[in-house]
PDB file of N, CA and C in Angstrom:
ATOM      1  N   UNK A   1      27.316   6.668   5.958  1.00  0.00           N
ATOM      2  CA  UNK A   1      26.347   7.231   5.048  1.00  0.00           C
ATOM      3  C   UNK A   1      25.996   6.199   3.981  1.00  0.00           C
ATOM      4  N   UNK A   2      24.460   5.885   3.525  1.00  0.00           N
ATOM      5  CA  UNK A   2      24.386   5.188   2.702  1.00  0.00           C
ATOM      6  C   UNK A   2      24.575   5.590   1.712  1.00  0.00           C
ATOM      7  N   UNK A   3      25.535   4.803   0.089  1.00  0.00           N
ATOM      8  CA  UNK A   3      25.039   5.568  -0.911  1.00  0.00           C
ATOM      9  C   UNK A   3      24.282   5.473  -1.925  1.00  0.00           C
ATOM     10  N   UNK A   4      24.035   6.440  -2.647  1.00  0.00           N
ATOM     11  CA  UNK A   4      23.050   6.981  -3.577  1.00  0.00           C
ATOM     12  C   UNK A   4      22.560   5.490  -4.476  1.00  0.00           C
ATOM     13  N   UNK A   5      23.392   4.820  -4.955  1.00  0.00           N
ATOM     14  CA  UNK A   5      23.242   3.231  -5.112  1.00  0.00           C
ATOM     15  C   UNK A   5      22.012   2.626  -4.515  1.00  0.00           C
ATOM     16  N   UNK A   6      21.866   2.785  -3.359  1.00  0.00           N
ATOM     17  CA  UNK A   6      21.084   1.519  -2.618  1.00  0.00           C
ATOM     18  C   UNK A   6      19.746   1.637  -2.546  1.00  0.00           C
ATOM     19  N   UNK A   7      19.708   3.498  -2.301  1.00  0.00           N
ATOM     20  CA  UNK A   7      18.105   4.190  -2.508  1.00  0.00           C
ATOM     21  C   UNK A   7      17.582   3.860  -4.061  1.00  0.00           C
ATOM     22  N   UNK A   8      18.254   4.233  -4.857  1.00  0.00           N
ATOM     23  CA  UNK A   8      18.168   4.081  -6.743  1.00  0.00           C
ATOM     24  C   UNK A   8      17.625   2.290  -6.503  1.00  0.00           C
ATOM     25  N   UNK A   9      18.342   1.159  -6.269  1.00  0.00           N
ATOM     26  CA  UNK A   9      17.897  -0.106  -5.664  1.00  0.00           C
ATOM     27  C   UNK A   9      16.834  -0.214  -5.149  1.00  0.00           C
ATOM     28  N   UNK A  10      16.351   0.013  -4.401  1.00  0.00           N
ATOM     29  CA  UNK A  10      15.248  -0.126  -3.238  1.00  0.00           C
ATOM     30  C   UNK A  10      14.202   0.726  -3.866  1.00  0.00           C
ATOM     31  N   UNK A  11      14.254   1.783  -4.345  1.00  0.00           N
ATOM     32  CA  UNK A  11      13.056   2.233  -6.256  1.00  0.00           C
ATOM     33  C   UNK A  11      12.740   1.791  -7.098  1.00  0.00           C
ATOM     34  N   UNK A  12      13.667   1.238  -7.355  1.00  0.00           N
ATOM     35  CA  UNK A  12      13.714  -0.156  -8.408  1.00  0.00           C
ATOM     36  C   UNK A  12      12.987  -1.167  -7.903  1.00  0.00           C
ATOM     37  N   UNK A  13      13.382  -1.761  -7.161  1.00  0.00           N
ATOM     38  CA  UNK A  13      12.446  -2.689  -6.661  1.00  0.00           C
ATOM     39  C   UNK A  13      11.195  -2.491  -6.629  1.00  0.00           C
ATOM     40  N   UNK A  14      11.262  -1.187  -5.491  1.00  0.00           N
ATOM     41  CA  UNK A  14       9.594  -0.819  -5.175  1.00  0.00           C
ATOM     42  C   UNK A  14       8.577  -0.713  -6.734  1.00  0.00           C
ATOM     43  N   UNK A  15       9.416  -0.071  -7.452  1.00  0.00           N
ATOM     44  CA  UNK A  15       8.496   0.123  -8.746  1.00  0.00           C
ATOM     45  C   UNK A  15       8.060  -0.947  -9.627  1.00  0.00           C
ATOM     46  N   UNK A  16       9.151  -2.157  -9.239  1.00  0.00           N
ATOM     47  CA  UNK A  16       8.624  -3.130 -10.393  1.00  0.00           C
ATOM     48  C   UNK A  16       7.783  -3.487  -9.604  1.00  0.00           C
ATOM     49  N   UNK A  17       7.463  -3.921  -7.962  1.00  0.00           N
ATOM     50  CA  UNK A  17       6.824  -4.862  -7.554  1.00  0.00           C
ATOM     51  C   UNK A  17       5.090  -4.373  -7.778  1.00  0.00           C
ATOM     52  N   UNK A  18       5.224  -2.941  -7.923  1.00  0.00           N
ATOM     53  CA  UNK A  18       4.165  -1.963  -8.229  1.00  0.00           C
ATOM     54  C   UNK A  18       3.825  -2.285  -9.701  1.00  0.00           C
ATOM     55  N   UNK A  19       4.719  -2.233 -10.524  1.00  0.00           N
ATOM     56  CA  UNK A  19       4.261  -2.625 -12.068  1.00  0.00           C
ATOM     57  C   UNK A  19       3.727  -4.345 -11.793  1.00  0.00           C
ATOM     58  N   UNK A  20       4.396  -4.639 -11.662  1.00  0.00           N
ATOM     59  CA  UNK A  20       3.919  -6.581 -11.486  1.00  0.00           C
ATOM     60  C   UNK A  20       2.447  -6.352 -11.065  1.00  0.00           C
ATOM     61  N   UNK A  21       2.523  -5.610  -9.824  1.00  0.00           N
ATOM     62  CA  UNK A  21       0.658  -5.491  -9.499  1.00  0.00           C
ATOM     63  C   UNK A  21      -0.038  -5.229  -9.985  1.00  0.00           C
ATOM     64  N   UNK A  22       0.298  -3.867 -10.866  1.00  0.00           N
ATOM     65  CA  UNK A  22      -0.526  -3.678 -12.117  1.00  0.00           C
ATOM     66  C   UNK A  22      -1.058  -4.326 -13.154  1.00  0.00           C
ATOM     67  N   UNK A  23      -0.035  -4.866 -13.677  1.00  0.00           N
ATOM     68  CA  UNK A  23       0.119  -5.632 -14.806  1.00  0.00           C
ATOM     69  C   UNK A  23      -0.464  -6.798 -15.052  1.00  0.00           C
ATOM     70  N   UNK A  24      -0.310  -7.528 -13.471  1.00  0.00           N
ATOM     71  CA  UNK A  24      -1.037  -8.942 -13.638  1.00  0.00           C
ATOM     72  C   UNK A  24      -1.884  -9.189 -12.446  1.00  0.00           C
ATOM     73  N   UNK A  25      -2.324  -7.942 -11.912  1.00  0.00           N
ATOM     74  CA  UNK A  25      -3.832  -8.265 -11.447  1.00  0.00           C
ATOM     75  C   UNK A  25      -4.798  -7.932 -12.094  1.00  0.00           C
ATOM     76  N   UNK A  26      -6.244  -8.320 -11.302  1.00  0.00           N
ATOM     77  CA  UNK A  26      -7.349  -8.414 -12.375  1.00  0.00           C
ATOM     78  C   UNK A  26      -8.315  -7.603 -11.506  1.00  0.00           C
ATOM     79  N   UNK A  27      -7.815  -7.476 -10.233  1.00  0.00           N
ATOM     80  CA  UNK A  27      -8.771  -6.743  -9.125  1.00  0.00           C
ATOM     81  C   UNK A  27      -8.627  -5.118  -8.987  1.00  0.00           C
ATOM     82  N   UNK A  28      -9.473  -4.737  -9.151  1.00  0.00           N
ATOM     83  CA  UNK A  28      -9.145  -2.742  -9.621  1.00  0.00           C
ATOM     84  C   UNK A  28      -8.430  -2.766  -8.259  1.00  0.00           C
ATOM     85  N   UNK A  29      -8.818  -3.011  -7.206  1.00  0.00           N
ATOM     86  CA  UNK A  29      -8.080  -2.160  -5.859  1.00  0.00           C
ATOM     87  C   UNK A  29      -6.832  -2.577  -6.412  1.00  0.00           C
ATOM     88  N   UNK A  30      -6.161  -3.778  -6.525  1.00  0.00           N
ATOM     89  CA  UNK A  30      -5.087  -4.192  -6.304  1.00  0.00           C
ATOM     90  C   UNK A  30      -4.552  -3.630  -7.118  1.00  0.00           C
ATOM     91  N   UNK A  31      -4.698  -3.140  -8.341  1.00  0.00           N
ATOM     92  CA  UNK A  31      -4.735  -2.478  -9.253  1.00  0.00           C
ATOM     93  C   UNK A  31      -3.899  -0.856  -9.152  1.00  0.00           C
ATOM     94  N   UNK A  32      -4.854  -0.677  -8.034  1.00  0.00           N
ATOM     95  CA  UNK A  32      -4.945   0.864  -7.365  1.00  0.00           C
ATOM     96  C   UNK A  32      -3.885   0.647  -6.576  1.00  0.00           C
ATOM     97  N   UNK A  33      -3.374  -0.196  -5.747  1.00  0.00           N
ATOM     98  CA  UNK A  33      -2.294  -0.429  -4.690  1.00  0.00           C
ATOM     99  C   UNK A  33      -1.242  -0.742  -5.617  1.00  0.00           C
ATOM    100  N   UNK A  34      -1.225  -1.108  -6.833  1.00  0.00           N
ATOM    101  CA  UNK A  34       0.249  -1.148  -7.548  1.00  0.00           C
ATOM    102  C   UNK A  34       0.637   0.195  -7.881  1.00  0.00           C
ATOM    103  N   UNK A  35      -0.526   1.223  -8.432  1.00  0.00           N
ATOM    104  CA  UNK A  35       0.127   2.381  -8.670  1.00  0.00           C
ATOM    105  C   UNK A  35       0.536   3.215  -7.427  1.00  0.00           C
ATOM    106  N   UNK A  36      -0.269   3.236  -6.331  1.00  0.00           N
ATOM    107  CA  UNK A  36       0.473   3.498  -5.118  1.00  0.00           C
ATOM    108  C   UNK A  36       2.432   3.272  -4.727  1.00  0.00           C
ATOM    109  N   UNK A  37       2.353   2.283  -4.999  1.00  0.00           N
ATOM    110  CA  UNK A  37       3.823   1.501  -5.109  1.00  0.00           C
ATOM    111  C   UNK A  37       4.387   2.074  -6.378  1.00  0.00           C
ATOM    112  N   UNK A  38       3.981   2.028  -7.052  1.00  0.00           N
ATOM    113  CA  UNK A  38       4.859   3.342  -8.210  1.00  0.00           C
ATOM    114  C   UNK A  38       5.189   4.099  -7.711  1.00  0.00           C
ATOM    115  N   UNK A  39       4.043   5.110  -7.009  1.00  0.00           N
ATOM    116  CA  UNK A  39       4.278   6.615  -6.808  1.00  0.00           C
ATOM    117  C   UNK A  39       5.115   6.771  -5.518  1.00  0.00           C
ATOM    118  N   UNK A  40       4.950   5.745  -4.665  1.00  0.00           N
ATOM    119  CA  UNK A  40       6.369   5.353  -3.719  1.00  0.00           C
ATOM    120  C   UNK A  40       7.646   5.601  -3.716  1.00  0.00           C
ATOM    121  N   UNK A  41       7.752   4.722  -5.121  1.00  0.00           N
ATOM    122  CA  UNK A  41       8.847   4.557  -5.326  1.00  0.00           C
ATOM    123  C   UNK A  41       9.460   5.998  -6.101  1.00  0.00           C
ATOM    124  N   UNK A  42       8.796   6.406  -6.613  1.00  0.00           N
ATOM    125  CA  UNK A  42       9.526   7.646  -7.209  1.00  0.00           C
ATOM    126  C   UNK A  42       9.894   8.633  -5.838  1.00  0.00           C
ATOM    127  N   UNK A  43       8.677   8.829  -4.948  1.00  0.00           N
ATOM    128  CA  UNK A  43       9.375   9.610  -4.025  1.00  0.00           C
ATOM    129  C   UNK A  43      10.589   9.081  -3.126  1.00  0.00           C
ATOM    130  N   UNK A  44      10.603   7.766  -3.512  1.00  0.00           N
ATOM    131  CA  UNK A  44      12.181   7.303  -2.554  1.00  0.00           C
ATOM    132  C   UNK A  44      13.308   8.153  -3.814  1.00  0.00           C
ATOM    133  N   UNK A  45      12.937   7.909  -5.192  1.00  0.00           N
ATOM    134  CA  UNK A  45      13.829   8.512  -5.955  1.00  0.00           C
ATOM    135  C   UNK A  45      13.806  10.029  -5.799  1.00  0.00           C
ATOM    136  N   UNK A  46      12.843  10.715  -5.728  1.00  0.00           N
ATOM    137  CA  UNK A  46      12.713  12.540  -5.569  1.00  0.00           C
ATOM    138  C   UNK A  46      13.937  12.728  -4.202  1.00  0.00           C
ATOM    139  N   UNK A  47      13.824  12.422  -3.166  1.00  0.00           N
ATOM    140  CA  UNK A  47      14.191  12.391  -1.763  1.00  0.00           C
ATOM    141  C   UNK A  47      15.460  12.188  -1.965  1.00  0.00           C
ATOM    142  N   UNK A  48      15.789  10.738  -2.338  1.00  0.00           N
ATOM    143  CA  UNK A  48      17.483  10.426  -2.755  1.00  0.00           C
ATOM    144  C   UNK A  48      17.676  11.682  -3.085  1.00  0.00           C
ATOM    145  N   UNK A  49      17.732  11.505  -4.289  1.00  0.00           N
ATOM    146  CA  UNK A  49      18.125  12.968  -5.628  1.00  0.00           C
ATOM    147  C   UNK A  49      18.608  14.352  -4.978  1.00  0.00           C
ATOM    148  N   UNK A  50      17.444  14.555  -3.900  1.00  0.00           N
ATOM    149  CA  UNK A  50      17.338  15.622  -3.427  1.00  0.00           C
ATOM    150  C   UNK A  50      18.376  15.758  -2.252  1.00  0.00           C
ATOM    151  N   UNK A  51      18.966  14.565  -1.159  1.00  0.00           N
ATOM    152  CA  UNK A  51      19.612  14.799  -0.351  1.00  0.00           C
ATOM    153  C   UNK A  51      21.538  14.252  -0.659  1.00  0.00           C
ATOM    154  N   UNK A  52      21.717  13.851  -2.096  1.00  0.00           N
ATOM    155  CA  UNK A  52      22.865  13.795  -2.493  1.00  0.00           C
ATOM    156  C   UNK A  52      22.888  15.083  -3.406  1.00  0.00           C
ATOM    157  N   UNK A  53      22.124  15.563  -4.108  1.00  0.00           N
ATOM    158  CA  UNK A  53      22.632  16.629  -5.041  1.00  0.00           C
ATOM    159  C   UNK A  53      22.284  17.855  -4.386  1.00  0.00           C
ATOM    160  N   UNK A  54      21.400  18.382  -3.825  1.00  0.00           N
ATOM    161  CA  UNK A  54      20.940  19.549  -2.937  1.00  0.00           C
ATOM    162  C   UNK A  54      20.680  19.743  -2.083  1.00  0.00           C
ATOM    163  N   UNK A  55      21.069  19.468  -0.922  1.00  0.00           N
ATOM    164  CA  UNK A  55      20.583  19.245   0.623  1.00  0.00           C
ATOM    165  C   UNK A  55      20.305  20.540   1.322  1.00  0.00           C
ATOM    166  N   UNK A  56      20.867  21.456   0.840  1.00  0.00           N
ATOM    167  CA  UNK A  56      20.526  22.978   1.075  1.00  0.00           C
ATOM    168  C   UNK A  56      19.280  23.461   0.880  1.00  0.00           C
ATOM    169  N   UNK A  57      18.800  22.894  -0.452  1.00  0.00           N
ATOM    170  CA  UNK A  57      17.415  23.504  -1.198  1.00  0.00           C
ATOM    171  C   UNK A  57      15.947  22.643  -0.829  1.00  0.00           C
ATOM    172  N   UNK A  58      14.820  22.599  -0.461  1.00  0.00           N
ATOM    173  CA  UNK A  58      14.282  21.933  -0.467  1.00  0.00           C
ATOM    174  C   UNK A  58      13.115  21.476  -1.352  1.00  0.00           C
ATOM    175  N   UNK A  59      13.660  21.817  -2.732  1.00  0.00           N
ATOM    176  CA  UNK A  59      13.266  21.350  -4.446  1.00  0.00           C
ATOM    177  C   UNK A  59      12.988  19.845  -4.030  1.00  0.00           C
ATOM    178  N   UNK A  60      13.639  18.718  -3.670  1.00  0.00           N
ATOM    179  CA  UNK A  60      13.083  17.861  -3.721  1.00  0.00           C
ATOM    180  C   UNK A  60      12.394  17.710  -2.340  1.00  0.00           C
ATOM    181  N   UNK A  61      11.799  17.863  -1.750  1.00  0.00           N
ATOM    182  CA  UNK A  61      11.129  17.888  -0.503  1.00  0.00           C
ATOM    183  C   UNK A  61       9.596  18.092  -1.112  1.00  0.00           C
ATOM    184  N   UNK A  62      10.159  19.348  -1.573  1.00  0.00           N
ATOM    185  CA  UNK A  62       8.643  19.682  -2.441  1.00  0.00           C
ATOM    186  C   UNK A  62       8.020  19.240  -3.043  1.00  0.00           C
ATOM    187  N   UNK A  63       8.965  18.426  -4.393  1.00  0.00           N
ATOM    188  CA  UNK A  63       7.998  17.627  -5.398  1.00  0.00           C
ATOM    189  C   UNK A  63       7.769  16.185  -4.870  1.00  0.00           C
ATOM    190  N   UNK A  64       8.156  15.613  -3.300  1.00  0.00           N
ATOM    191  CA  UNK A  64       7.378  14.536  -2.721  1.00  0.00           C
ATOM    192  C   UNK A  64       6.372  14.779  -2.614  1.00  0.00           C
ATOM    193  N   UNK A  65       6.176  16.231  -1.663  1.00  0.00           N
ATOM    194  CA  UNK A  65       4.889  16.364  -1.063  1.00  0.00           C
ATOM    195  C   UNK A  65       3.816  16.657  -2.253  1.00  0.00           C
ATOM    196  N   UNK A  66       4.548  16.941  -3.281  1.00  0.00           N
ATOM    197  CA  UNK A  66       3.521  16.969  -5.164  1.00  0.00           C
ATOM    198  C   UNK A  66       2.762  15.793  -5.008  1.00  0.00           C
ATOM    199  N   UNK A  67       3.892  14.732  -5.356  1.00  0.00           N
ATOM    200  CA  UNK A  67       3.617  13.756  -5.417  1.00  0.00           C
ATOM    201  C   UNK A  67       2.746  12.968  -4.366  1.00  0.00           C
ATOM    202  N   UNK A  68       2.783  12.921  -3.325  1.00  0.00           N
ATOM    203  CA  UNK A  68       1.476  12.520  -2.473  1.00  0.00           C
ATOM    204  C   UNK A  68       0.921  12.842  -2.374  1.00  0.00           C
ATOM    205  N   UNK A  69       0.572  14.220  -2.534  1.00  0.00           N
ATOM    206  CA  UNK A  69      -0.954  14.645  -2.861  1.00  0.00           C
ATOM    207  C   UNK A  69      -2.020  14.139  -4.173  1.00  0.00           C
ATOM    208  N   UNK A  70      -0.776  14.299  -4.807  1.00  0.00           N
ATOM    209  CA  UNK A  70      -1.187  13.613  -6.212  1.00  0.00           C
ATOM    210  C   UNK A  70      -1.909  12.107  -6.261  1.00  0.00           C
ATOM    211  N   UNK A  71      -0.710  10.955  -4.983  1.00  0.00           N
ATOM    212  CA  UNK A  71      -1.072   9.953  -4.949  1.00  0.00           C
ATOM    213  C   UNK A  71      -2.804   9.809  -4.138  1.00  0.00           C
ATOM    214  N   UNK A  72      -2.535  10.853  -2.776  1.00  0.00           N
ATOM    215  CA  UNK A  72      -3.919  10.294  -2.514  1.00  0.00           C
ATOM    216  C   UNK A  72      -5.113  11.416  -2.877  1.00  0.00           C
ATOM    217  N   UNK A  73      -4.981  12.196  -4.105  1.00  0.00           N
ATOM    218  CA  UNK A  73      -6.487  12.107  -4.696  1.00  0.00           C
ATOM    219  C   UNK A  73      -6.481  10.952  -5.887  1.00  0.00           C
ATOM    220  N   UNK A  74      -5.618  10.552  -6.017  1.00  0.00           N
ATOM    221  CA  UNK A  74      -5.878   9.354  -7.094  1.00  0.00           C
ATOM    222  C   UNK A  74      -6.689   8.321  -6.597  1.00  0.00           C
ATOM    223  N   UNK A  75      -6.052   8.082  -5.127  1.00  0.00           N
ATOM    224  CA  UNK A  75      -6.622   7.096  -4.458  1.00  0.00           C
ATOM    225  C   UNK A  75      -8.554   6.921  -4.179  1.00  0.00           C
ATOM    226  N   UNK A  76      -8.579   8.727  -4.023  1.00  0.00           N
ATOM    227  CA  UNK A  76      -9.659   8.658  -3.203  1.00  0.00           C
ATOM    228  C   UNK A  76     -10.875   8.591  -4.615  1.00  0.00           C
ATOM    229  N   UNK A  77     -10.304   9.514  -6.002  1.00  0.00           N
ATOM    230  CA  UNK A  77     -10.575   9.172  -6.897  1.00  0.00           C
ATOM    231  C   UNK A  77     -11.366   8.269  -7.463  1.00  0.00           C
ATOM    232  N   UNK A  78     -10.418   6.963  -7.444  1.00  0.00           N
ATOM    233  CA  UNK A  78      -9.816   5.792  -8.139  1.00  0.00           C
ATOM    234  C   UNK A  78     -10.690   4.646  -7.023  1.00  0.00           C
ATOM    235  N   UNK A  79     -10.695   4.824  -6.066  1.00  0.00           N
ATOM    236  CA  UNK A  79     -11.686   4.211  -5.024  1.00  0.00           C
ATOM    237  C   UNK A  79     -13.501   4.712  -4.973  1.00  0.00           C
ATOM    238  N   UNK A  80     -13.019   6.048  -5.150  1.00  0.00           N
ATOM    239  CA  UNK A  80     -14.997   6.335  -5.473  1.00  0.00           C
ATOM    240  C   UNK A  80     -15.654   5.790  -6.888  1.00  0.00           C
ATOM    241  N   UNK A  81     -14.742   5.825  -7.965  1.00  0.00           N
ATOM    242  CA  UNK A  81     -14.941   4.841  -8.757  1.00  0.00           C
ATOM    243  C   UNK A  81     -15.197   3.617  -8.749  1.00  0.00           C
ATOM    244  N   UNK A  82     -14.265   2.672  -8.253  1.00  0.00           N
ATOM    245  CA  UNK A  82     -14.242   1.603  -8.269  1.00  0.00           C
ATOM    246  C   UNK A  82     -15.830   1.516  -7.184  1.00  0.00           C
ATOM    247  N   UNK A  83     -15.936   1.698  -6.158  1.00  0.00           N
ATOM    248  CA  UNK A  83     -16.747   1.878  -5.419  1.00  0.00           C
ATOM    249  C   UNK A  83     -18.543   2.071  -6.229  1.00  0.00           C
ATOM    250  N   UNK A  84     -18.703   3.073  -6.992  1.00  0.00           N
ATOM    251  CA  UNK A  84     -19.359   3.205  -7.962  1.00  0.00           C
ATOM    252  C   UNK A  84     -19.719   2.270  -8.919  1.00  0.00           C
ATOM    253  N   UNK A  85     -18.595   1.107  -9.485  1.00  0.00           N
ATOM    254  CA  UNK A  85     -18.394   0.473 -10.496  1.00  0.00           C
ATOM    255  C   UNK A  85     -19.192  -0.935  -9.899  1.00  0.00           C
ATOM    256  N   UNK A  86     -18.610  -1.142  -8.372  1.00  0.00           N
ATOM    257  CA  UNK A  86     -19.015  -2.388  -8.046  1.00  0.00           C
ATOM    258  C   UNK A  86     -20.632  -2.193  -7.664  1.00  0.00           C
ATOM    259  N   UNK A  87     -21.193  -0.939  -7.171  1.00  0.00           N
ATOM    260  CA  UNK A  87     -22.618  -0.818  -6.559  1.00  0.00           C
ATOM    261  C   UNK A  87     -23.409  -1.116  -7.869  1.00  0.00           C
ATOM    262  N   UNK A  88     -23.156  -0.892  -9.313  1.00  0.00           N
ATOM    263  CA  UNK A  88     -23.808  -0.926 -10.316  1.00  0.00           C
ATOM    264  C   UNK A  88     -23.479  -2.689 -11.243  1.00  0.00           C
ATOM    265  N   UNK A  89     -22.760  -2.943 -10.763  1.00  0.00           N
ATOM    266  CA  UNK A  89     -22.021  -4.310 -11.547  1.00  0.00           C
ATOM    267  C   UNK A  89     -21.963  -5.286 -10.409  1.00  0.00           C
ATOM    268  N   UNK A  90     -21.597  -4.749  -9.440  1.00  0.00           N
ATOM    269  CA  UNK A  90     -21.126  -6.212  -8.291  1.00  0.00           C
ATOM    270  C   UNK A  90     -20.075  -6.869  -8.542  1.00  0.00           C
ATOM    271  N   UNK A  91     -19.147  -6.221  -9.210  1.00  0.00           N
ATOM    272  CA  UNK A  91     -17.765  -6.873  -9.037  1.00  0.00           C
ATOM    273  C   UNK A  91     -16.773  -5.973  -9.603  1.00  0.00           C
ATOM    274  N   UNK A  92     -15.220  -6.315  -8.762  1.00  0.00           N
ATOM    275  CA  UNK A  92     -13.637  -5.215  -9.254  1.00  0.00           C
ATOM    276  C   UNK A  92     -13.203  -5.745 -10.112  1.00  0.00           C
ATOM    277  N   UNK A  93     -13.624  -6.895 -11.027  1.00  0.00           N
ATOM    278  CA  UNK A  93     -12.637  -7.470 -11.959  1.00  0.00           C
ATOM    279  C   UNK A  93     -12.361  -6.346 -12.984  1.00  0.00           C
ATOM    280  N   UNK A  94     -11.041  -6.011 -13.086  1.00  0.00           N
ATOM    281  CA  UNK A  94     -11.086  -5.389 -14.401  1.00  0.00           C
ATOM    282  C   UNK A  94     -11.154  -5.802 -15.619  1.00  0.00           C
ATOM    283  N   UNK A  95     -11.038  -6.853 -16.077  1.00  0.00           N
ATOM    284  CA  UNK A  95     -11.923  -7.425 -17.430  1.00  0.00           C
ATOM    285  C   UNK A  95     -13.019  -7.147 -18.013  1.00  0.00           C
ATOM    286  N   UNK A  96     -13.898  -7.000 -16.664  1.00  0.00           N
ATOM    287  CA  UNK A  96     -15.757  -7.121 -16.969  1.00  0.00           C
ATOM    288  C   UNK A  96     -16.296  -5.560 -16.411  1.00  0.00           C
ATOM    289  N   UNK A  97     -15.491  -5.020 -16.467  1.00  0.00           N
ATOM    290  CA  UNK A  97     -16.076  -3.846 -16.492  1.00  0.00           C
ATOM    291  C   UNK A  97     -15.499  -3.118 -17.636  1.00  0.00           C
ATOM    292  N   UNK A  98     -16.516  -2.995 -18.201  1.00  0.00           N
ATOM    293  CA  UNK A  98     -16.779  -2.148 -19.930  1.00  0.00           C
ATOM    294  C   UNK A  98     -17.409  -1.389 -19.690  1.00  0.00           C
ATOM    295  N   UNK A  99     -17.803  -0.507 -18.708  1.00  0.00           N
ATOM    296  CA  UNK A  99     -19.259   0.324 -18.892  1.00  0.00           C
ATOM    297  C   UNK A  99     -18.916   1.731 -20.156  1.00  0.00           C
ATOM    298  N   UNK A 100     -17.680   2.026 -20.581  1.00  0.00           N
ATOM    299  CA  UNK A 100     -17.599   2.443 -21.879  1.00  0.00           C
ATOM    300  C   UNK A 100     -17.978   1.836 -23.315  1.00  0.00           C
ATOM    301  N   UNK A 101     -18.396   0.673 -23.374  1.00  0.00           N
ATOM    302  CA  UNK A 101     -18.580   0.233 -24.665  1.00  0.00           C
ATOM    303  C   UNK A 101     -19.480   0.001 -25.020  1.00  0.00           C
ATOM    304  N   UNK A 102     -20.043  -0.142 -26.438  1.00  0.00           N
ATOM    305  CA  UNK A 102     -21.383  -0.474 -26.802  1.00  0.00           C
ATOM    306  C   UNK A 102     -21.935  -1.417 -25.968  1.00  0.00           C
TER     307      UNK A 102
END
């Protein structure tokens, strides 16, 4: 049996490599694919959680399937936007898109 250690690890990971994408890209998709990798990673953490502390109940089963639903209307969201952003601008940089500002 693996333990609870290695999943908590392998979340960790997944989440920073997801923050790093965030953080220091400049391209909205890529942008969009780091928070993907966030929301990953938490469901590796929901799932763990759920099959060392309650394996009977399926409380954490549930709030994965929250959570990916969650992830892909963000996606589809977060892509009709971006999608939107580039037909009017012609480009994903997130720098140069201000269309909120004076």
């Amino acid at each position: 049996m693996i333990p609870l250690s290695w999943y908590l690890t392998l979340a960790a990971a997944v989440f920073c490599v997801g923050l790093y994408g965030v953080l220091a890209r400049k391209n909205a998709v890529a942008i969009l694919m780091g928070i993907e990798l966030m929301l990953n990673a938490v469901n590796i953490n929901l799932v763990a959680f759920w099959h060392y502390l309650t394996p009977t109940l399926a409380s954490g089963q549930m709030f994965a399937i929250i959570v990916f639903t969650v992830a892909a209307a963000e996606a589809a969201v977060g892509l009709a936007l971006i999608i939107s952003i580039y037909r009017r601008r012609n480009t994903v940089v997130a720098e140069e898109i201000d269309l909120m500002k004076w």
